[in-house]
C-alpha atoms as a PDB file:
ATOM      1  CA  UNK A   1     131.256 -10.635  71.262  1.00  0.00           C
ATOM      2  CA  UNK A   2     132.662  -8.064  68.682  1.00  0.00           C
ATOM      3  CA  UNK A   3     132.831  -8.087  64.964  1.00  0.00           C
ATOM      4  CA  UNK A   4     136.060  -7.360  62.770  1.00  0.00           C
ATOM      5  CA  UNK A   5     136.062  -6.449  59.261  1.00  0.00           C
ATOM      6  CA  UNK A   6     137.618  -9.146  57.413  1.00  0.00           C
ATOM      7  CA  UNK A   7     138.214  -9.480  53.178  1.00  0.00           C
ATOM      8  CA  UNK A   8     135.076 -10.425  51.818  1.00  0.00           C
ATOM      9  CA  UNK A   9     135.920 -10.488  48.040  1.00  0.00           C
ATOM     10  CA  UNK A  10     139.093  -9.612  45.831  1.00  0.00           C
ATOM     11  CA  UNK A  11     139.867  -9.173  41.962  1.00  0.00           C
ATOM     12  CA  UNK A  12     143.500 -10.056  42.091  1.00  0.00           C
ATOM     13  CA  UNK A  13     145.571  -8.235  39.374  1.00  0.00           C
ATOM     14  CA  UNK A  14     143.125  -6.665  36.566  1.00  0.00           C
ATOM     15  CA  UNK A  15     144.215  -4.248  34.352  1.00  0.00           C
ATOM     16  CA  UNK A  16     142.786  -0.374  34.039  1.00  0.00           C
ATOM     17  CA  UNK A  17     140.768  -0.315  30.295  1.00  0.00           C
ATOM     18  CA  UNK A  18     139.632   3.446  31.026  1.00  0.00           C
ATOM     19  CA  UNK A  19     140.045   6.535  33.065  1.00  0.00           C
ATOM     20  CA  UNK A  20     136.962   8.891  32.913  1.00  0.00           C
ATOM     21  CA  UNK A  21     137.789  11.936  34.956  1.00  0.00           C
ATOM     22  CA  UNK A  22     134.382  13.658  33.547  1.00  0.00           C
ATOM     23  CA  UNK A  23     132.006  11.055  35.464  1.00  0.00           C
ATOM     24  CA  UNK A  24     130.532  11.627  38.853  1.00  0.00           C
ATOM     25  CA  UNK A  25     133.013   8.730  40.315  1.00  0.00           C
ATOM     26  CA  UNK A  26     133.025   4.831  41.114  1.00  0.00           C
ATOM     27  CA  UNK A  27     134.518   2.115  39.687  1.00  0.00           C
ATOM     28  CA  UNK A  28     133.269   0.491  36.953  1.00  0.00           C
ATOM     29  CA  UNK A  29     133.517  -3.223  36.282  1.00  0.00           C
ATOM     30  CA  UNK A  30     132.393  -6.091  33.963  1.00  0.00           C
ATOM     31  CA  UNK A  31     129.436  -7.611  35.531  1.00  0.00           C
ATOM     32  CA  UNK A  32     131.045 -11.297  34.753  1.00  0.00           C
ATOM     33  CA  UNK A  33     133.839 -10.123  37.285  1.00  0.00           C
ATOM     34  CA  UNK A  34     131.944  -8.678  40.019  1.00  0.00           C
ATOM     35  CA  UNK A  35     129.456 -11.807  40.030  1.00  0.00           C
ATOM     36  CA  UNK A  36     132.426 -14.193  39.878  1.00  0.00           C
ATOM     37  CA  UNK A  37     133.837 -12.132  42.741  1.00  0.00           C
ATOM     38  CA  UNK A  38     130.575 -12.439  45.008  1.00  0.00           C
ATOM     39  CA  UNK A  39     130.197  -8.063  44.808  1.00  0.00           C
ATOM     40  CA  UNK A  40     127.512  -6.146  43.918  1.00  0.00           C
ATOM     41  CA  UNK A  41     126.634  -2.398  42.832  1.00  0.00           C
ATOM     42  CA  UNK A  42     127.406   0.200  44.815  1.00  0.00           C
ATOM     43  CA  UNK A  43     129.308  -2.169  47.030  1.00  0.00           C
ATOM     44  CA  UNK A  44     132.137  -0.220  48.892  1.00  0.00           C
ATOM     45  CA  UNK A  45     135.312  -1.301  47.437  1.00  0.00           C
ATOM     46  CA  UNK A  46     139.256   0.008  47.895  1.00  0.00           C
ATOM     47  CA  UNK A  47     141.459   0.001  45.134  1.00  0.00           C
ATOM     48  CA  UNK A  48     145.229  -0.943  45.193  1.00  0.00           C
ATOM     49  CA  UNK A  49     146.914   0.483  42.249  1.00  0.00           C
ATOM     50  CA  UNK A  50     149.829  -2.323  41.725  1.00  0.00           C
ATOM     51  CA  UNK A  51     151.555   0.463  39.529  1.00  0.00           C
ATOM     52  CA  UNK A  52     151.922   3.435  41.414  1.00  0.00           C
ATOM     53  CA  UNK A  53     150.863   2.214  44.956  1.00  0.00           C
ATOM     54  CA  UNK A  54     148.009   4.516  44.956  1.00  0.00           C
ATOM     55  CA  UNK A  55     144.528   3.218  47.221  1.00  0.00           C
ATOM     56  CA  UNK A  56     141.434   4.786  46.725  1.00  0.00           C
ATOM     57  CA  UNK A  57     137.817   3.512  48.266  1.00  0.00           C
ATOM     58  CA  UNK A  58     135.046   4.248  46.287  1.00  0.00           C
ATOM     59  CA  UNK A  59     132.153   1.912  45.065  1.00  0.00           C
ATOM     60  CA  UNK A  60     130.836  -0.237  42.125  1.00  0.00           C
ATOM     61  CA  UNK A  61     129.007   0.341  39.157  1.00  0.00           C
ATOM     62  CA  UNK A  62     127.946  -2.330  36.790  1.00  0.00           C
ATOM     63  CA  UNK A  63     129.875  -2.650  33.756  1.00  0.00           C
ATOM     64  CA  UNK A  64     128.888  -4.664  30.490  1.00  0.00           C
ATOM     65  CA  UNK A  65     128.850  -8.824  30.690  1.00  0.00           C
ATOM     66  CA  UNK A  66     132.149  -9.765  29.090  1.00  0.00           C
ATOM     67  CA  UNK A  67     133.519  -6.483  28.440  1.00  0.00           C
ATOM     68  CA  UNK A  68     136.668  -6.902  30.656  1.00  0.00           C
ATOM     69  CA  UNK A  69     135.750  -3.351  31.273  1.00  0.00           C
ATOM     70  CA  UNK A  70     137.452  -2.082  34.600  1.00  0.00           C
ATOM     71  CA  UNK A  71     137.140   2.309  34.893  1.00  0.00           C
ATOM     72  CA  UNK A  72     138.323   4.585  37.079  1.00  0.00           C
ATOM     73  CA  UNK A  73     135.657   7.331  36.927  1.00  0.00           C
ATOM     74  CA  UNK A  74     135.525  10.759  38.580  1.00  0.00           C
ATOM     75  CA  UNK A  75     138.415  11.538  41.047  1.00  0.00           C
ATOM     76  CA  UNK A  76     139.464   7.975  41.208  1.00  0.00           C
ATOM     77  CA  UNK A  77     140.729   8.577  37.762  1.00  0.00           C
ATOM     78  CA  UNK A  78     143.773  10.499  38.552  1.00  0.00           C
ATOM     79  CA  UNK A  79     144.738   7.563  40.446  1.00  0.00           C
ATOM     80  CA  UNK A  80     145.649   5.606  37.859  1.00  0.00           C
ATOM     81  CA  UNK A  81     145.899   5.331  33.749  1.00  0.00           C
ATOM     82  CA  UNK A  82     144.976   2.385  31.183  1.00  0.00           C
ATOM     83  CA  UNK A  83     147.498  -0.229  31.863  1.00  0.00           C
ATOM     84  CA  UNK A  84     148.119  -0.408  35.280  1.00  0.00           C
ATOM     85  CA  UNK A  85     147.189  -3.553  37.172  1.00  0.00           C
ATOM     86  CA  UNK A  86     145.014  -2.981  40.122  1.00  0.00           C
ATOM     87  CA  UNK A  87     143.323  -5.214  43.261  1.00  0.00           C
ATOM     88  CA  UNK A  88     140.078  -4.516  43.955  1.00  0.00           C
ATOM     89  CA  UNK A  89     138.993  -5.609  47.360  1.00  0.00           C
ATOM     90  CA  UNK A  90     135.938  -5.518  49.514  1.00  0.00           C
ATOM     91  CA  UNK A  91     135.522  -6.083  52.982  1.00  0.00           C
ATOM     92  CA  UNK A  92     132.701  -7.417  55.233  1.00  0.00           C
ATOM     93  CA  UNK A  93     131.640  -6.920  58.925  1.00  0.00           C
ATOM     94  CA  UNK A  94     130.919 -10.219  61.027  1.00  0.00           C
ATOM     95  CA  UNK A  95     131.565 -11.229  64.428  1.00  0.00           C
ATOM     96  CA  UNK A  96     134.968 -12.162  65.638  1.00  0.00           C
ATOM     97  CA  UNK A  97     134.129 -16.560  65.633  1.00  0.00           C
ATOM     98  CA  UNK A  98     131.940 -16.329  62.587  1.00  0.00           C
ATOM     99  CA  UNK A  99     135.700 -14.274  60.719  1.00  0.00           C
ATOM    100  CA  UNK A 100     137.940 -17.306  62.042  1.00  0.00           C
ATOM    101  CA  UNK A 101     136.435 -19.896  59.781  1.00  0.00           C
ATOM    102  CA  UNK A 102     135.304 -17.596  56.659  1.00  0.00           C
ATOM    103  CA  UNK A 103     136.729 -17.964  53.039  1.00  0.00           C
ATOM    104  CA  UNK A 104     136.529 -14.953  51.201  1.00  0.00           C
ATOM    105  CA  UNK A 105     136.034 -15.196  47.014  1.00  0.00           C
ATOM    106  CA  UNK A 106     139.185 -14.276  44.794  1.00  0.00           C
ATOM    107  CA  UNK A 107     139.089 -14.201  41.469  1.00  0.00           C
ATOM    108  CA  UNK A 108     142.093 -13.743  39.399  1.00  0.00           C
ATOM    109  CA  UNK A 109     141.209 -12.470  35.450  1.00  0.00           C
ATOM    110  CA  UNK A 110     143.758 -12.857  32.376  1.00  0.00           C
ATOM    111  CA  UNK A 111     144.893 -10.108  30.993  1.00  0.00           C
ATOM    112  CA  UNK A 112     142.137  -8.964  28.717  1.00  0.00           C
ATOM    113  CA  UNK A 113     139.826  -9.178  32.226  1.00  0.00           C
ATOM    114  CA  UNK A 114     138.231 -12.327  31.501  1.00  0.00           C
ATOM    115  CA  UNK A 115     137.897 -15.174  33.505  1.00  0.00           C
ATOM    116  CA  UNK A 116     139.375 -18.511  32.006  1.00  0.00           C
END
């Protein structure tokens, strides 16, 4: 049998707090949202800029619990500016039968990037 890459996680609709183009690169994001989203640090992640159309992959760094924090660092920071709403997806790699019955987590934060 073969394995597929299928959505593993998503952060549906959170909203760019920072843009450091000065840091090595990554993503960084509250650590409330990437546990609620079932990701982890230095997870591979792509990033679907809502505002601009703009997808980058990079990876994860943990930001502060309850922050709402959500940073475009390095490169990834000309991709998009405070305010824009992004999706922030990850994928994982399983085998074809295992994909047709697998629920992926989604999360979708308010505004401030908190979870209700």
């Amino acid at each position: 049998m073969y394995q597929i890459q299928i959505l593993k996680s998503k952060v549906h609709r959170a909203t760019i707090t920072e843009a450091n183009v000065d840091y090595v690169g990554s993503l960084t994001m509250d650590e409330d949202l990437m546990d609620a989203a079932n990701m982890i640090e230095h997870e591979k992640i792509q990033v679907v800029n809502v505002n601009n159309g703009e997808r980058i992959e990079t990876y994860l760094i943990k930001g502060k619990r309850g922050s709402g924090v959500i940073c475009l660092n390095g490169p990834a920071a000309r991709k998009g500016v405070v305010g824009d709403i992004v999706i922030i997806i990850s994928y994982a790699l399983m085998d074809f039968e295992e994909a047709k019955t697998w629920h992926p987590t989604v999360i979708f934060p308010n505004e401030k990037n908190l979870l209700a």
